[in-house]
Structure formats: C-alpha cells, structure tokens
N, C-alpha and C. Protein backbone atom coordinates (compact mmCIF):
# COMPACT_ATOMS: atom_id res chain seq x y z
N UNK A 1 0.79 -1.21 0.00
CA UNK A 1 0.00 0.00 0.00
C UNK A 1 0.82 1.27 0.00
N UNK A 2 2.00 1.08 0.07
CA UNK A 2 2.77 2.41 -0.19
C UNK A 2 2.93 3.22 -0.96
N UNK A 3 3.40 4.10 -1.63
CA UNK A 3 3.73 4.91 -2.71
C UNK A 3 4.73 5.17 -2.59
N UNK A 4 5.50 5.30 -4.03
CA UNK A 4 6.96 5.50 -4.33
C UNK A 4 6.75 5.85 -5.52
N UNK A 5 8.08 7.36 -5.92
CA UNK A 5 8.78 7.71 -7.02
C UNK A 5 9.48 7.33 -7.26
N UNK A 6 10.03 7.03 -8.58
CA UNK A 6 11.43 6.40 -9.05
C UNK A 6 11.73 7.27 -9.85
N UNK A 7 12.78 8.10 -10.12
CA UNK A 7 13.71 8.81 -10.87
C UNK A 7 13.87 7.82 -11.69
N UNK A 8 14.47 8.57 -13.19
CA UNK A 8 14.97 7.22 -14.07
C UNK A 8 14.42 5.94 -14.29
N UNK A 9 13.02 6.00 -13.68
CA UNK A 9 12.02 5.12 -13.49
C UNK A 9 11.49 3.99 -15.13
N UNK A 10 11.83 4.85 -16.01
CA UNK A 10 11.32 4.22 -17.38
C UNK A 10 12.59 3.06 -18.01
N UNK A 11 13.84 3.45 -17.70
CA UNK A 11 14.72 2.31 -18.20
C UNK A 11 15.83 1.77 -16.85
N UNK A 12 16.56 0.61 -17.02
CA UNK A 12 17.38 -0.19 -16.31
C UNK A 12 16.93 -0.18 -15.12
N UNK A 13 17.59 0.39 -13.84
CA UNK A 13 17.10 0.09 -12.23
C UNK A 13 16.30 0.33 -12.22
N UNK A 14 15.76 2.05 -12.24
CA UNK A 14 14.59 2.73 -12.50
C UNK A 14 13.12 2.04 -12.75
N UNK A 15 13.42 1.21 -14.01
CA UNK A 15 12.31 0.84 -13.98
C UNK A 15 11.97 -0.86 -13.59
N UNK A 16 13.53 -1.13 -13.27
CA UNK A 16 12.76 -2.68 -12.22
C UNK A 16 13.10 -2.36 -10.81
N UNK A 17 12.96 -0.94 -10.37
CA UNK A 17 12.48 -0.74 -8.98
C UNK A 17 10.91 -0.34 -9.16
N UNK A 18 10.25 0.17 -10.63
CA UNK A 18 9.01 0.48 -10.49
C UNK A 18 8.70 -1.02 -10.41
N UNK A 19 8.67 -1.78 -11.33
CA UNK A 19 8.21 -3.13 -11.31
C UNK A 19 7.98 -3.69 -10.29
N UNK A 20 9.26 -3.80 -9.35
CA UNK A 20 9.12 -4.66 -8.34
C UNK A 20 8.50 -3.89 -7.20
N UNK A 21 8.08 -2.42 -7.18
CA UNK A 21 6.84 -1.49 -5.88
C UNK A 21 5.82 -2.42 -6.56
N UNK A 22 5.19 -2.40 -8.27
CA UNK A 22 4.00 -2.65 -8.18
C UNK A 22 3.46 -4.04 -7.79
N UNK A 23 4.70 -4.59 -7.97
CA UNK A 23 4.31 -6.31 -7.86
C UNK A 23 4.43 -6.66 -6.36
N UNK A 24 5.18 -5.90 -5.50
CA UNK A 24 4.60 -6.20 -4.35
C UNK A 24 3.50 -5.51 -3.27
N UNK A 25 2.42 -5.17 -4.50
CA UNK A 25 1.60 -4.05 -3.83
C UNK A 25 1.51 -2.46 -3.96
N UNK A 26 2.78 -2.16 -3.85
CA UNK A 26 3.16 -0.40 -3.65
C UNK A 26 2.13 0.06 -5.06
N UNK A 27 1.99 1.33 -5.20
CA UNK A 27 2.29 2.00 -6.34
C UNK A 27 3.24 2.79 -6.65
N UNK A 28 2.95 3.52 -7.97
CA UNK A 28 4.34 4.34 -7.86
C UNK A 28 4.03 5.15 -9.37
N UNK A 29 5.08 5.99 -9.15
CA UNK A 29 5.30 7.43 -10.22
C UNK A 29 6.52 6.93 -10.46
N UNK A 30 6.49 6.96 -12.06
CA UNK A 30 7.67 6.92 -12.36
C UNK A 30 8.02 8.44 -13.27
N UNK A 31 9.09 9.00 -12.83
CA UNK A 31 9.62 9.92 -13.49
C UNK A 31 10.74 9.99 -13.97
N UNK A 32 10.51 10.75 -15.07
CA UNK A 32 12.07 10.31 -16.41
C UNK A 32 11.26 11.41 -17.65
N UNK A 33 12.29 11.05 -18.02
CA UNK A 33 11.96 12.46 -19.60
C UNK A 33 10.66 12.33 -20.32
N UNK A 34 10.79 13.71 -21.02
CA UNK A 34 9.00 13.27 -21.56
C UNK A 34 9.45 12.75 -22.71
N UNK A 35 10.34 12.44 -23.30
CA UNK A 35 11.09 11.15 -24.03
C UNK A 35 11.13 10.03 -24.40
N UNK A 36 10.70 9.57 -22.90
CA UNK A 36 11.43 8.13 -22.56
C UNK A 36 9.88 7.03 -22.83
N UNK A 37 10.33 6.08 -22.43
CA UNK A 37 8.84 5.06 -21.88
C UNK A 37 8.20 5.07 -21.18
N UNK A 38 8.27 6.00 -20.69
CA UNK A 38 7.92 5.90 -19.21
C UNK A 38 5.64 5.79 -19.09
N UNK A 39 5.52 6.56 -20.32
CA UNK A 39 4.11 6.21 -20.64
C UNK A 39 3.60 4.87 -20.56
N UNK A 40 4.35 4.07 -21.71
CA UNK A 40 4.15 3.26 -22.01
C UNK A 40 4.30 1.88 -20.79
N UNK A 41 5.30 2.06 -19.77
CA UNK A 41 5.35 1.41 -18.92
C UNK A 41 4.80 1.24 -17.95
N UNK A 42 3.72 2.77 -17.82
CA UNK A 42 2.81 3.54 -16.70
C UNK A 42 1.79 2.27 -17.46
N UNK A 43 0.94 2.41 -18.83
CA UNK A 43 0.03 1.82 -19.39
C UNK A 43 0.04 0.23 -18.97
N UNK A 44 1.63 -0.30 -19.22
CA UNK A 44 1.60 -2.10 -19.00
C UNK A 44 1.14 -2.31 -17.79
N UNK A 45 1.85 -1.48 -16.57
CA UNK A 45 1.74 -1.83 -15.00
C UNK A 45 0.41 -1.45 -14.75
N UNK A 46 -0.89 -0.80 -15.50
CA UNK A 46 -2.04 -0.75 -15.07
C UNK A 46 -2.07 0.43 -13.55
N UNK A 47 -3.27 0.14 -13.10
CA UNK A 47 -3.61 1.61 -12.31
C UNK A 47 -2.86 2.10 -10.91
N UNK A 48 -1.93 0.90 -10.98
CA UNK A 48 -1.21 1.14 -9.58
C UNK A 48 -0.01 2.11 -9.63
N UNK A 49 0.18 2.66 -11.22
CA UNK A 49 1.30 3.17 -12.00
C UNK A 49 0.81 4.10 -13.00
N UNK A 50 1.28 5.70 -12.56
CA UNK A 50 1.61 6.84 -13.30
C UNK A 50 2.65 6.96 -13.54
N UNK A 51 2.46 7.67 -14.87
CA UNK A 51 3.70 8.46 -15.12
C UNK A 51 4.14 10.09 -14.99
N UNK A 52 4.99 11.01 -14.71
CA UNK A 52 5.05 12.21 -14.72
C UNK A 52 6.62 12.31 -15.75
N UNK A 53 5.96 13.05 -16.29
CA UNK A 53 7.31 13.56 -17.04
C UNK A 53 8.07 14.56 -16.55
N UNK A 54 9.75 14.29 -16.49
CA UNK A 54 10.47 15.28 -15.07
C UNK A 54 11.44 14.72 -15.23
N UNK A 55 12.14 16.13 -15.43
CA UNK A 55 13.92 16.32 -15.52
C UNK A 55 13.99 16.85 -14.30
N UNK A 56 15.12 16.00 -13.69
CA UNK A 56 14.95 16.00 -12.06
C UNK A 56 15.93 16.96 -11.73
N UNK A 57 16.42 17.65 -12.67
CA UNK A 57 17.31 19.47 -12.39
C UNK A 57 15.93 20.06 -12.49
N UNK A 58 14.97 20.32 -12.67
CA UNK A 58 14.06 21.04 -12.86
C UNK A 58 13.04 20.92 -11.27
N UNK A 59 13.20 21.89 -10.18
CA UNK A 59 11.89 22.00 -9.21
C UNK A 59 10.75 22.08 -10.02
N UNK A 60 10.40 22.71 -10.66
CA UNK A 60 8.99 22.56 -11.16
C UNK A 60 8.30 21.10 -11.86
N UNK A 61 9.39 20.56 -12.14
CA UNK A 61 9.24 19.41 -12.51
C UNK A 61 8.90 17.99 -11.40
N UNK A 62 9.75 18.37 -10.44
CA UNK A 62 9.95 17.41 -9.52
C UNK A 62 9.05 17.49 -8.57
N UNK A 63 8.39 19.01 -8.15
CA UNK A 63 7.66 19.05 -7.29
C UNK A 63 5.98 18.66 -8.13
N UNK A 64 6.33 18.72 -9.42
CA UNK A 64 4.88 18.29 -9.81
C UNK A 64 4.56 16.83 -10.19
N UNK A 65 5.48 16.24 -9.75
CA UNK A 65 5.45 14.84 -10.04
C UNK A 65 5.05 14.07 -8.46
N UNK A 66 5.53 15.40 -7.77
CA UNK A 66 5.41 14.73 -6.30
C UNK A 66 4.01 15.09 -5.84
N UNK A 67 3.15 16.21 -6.25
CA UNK A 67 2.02 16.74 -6.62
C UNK A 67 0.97 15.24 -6.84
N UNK A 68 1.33 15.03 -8.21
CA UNK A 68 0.48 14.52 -8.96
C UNK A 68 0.40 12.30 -7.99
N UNK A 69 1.86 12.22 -7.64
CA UNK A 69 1.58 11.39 -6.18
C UNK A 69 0.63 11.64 -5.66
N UNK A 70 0.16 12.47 -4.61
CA UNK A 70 -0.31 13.01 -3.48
C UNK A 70 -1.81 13.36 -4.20
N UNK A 71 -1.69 13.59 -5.21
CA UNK A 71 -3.22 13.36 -6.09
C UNK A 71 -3.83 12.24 -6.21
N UNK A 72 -2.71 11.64 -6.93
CA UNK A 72 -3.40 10.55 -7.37
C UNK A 72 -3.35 8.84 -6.89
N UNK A 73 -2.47 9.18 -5.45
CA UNK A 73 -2.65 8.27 -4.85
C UNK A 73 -2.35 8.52 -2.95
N UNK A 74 -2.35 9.77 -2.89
CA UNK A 74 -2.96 9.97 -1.33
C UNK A 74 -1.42 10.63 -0.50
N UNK A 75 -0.11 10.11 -0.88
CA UNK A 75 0.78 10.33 -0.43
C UNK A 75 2.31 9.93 -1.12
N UNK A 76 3.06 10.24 -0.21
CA UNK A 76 4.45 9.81 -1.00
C UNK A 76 5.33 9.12 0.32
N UNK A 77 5.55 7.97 -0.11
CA UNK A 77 6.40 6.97 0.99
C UNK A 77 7.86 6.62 0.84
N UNK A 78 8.05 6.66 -0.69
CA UNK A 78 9.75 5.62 -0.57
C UNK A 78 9.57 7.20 -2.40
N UNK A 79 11.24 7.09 -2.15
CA UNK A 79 11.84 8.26 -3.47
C UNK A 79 12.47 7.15 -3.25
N UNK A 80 13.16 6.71 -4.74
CA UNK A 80 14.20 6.46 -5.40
C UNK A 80 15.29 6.94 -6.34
N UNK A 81 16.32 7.37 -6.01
CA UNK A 81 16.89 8.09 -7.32
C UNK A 81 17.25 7.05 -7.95
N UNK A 82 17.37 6.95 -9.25
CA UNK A 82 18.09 6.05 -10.45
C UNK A 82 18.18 6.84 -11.11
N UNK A 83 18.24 8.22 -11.86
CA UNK A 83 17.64 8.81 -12.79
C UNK A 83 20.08 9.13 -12.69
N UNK A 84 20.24 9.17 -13.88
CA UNK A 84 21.86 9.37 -14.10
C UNK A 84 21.90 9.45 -15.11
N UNK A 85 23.41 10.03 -15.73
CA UNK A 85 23.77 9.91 -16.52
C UNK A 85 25.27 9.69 -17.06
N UNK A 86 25.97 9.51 -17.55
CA UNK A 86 27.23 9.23 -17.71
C UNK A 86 28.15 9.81 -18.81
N UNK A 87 28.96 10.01 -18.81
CA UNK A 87 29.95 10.45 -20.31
C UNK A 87 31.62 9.96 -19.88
N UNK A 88 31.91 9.30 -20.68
CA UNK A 88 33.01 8.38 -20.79
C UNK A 88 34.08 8.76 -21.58
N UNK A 89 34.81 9.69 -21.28
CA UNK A 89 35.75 10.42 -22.14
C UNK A 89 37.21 10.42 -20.58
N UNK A 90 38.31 10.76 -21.23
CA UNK A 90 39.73 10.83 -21.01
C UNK A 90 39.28 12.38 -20.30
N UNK A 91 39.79 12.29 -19.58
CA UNK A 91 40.28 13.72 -18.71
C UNK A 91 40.97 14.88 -20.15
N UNK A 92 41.97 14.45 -20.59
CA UNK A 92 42.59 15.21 -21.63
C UNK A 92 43.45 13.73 -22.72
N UNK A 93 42.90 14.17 -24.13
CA UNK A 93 42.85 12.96 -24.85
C UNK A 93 44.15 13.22 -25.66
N UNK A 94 45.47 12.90 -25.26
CA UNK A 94 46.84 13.13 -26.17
C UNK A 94 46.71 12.77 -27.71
N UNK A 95 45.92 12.14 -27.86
CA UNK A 95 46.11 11.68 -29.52
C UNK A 95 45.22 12.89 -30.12
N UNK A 96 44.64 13.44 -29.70
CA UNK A 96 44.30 14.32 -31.03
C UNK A 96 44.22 16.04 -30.08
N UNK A 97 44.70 16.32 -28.95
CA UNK A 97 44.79 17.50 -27.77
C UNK A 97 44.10 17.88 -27.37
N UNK A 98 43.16 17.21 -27.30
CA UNK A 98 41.55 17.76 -26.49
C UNK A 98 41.33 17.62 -25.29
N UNK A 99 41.14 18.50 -24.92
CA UNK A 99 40.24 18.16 -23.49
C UNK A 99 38.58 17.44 -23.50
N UNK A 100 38.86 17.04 -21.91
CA UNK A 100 37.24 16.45 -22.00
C UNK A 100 36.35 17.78 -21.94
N UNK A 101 35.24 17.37 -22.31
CA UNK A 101 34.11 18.56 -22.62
C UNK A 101 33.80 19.31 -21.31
N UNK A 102 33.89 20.51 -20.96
CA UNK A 102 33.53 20.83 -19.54
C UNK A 102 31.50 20.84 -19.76
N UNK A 103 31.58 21.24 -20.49
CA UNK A 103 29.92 21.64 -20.83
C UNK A 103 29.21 19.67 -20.34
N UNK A 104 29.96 18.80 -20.93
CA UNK A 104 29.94 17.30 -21.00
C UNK A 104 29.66 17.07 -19.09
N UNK A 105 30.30 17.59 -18.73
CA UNK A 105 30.93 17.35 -17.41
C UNK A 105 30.17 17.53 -16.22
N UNK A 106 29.59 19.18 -16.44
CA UNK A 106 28.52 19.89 -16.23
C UNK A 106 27.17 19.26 -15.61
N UNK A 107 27.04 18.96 -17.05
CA UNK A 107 25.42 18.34 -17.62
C UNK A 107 25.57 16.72 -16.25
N UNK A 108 26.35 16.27 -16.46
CA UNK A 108 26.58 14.86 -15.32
C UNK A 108 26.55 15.35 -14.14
N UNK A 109 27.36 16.51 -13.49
CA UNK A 109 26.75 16.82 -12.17
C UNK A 109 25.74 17.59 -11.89
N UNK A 110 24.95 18.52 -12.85
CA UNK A 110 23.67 18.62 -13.04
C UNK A 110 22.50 17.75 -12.57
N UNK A 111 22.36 16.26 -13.52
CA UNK A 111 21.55 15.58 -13.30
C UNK A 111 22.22 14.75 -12.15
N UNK A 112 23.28 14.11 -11.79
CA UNK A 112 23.79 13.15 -10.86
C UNK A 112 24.02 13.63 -9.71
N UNK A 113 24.43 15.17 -9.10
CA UNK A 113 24.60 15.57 -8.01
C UNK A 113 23.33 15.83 -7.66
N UNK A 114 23.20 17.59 -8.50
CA UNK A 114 21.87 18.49 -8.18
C UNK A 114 20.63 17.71 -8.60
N UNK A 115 20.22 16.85 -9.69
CA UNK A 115 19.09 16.18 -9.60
C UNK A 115 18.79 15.73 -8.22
N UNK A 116 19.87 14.91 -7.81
CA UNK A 116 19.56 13.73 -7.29
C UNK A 116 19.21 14.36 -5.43
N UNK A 117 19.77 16.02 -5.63
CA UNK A 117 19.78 16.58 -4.37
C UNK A 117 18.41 17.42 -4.45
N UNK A 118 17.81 17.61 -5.67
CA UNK A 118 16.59 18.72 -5.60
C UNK A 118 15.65 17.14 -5.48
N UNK A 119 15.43 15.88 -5.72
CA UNK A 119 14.53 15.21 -5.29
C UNK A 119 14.78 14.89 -3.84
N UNK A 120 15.68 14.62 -3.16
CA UNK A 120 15.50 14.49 -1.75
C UNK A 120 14.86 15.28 -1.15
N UNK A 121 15.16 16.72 -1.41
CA UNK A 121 14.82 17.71 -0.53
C UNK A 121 13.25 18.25 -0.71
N UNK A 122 12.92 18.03 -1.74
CA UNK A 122 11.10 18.16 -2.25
C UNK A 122 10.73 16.70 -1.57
N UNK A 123 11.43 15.43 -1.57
CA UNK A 123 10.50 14.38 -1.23
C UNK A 123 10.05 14.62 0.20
N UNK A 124 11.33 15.11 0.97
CA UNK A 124 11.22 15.33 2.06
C UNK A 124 10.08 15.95 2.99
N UNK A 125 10.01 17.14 2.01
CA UNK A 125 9.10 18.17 1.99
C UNK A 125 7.72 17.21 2.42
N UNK A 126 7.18 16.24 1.01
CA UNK A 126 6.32 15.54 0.79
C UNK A 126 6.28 14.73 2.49
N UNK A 127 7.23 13.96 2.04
CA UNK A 127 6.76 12.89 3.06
C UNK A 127 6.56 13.14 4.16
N UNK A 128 7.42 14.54 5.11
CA UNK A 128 6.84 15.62 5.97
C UNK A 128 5.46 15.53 6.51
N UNK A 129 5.00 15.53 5.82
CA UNK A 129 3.05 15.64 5.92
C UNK A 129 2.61 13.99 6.02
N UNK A 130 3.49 13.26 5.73
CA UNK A 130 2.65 11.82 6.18
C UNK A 130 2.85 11.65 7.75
N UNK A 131 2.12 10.96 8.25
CA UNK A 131 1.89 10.65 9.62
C UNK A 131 3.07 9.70 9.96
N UNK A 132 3.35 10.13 11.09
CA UNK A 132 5.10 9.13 11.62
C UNK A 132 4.26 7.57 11.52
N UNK A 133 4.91 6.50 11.09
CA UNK A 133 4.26 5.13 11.71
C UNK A 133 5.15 4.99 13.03
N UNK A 134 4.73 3.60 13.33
CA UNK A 134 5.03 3.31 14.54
C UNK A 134 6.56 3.05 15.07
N UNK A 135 7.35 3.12 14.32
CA UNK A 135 8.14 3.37 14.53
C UNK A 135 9.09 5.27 14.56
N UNK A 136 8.34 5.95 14.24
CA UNK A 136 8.31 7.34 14.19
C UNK A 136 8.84 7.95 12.57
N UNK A 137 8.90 7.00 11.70
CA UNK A 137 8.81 6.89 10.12
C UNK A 137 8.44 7.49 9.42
N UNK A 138 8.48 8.70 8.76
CA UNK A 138 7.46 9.18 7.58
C UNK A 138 7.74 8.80 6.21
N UNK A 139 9.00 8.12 6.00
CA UNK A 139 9.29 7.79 4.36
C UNK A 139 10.35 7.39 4.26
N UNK A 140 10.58 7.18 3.10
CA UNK A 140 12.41 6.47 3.02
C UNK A 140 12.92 7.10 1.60
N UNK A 141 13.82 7.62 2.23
CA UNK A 141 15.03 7.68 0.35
C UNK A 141 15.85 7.12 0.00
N UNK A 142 15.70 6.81 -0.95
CA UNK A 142 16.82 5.73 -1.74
C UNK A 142 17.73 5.78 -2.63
N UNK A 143 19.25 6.19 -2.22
CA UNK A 143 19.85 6.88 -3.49
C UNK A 143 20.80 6.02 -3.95
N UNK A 144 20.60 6.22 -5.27
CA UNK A 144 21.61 4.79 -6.01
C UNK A 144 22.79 5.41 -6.91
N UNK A 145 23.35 4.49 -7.24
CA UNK A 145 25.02 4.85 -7.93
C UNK A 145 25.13 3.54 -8.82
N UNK A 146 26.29 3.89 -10.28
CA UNK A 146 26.34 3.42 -11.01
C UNK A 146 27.63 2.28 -10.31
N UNK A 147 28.20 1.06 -10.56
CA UNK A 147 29.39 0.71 -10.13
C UNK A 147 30.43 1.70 -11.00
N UNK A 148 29.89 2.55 -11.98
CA UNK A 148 30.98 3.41 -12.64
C UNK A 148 31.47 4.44 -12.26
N UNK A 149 31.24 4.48 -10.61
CA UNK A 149 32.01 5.27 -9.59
C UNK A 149 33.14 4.31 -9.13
N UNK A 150 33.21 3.19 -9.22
CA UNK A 150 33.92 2.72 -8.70
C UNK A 150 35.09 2.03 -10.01
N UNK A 151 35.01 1.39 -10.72
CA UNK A 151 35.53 1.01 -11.73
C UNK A 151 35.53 1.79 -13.19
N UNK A 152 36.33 2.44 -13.62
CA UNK A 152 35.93 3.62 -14.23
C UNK A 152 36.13 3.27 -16.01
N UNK A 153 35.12 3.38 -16.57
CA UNK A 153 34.79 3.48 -17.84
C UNK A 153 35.49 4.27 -19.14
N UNK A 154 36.42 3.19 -20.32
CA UNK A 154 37.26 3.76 -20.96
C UNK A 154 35.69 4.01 -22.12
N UNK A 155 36.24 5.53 -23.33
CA UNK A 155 35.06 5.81 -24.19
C UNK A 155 35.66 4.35 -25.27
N UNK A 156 35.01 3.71 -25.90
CA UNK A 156 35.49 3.05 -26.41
C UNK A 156 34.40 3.10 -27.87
N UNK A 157 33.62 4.31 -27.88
CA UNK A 157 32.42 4.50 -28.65
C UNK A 157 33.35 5.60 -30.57
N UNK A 158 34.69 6.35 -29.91
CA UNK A 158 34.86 7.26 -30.47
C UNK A 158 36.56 6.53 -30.96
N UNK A 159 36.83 6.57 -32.09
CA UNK A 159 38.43 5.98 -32.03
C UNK A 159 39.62 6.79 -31.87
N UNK A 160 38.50 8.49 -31.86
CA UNK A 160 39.95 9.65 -31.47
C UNK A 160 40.15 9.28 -29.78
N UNK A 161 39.43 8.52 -29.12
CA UNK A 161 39.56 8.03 -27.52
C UNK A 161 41.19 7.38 -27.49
C-alpha cells in the first residue's frame, strides 16, 4: 500500500524498482523524460502506476510529479533516485589534444549531483506531511550509484579516444 517515485524510473534500475513497488503491492510514479517510456510502462503496469514527465534538475518538474503522487494516490512513501547519466571520455585525450568537454561534465553533475539533491529535498518536503508510523517513520530515500564510480569506464564509442 505504499507509494513511491522512481527517478529514471522508465529504463534499467529505475524501472525494475518500479516493477518490483508494483508487484509487491506499492504504487508508484515513475519519473524520467518526456522522451522516454515511461508512458508506455505507466500503461503495461495498469492503475497502480503513473507516469510524470520530469527532468529532475528542474523543481517545477519534480515538485509536480510529487504533486500529482499526493493526487493521485494519497501520499508519497519511498523516493528512489536512479535517474543518471554518464559520459566516458579521457580527462585530456593526447592523440588528437583535447580536453574532455567541460559543458559534458557539467550536464553529469547537473543531473547526478543536483538532480539527485533537488529530489531528496522536495521528497522530504512531501513525506513531511505523512503521519510518523510506529516506529516514528514518515518515508524512506533511496539513493543509487552506477558501479561506474567505482571502476571507471574507458570511451570506447569514439576511435579519437
């Protein structure tokens, strides 16, 4: 009976953390680009599952996804971040003198830092207003990471790499 958002909700973790809220009951919002699948995945999982479209650098975005929760299914219990992104380039690439893209660089702590810090702090907001359970509880956040913090990713997409 819970409710949960999932960031990045329409592809990889994202969306087999939506899967696995609806299949054990929960519902859930999944939010991700107005892009993505995220429609279409809202439609398969049936009524226990919306979608909001939301770039999670965007408050207006995030808080209306957390909105449309609290609409359309009473409250907000568990946030998930999954929502990331990645760029796989050399610090500075000797074979042809480039630097990595700062603009490239940017855009990754954009969505991977500040996304992932403007949904905590709105969920918070949200879950605020739910009633403590019995253990004095109002919600849970869940923030996830690629293992490509830890083992680090050569570009192997570009052959000036």
């Amino acid at each position: 009976g819970m409710v949960g958002v999932v960031t990045g909700g329409a592809s990889g973790l994202g969306q087999a953390t939506v899967r696995r809220l609806v299949k054990f009951g929960a519902r859930a919002v999944i939010m991700d680009l107005p892009q993505s699948s995220g429609e279409a995945l809202a439609k398969e999982l049936g009524a226990s599952c919306t979608f909001a479209p939301t770039d999670v650098t965007s408050e207006a975005d995030v808080q209306g996804a957390l909105t449309l929760a609290r609409q359309k299914f009473g409250r907000v219990d568990i946030a998930v971040n999954c929502a990331g992104v990645a760029v796989a380039a050399k610090t500075y690439n000797f074979k042809n003198s480039q630097a990595h893209s700062l603009e490239a660089f940017q855009k990754v702590i954009q969505v991977n830092l500040i996304g992932t810090f403007n949904v905590i702090r709105l969920a918070a907001g949200e879950m605020g207003k739910n009633e403590p359970d019995e253990g004095g509880h109002r919600g849970v956040i869940i923030n996830t990471a690629s293992v490509a913090a830890f083992e680090g990713q050569a570009c192997l997409r570009h052959p000036s790499c």
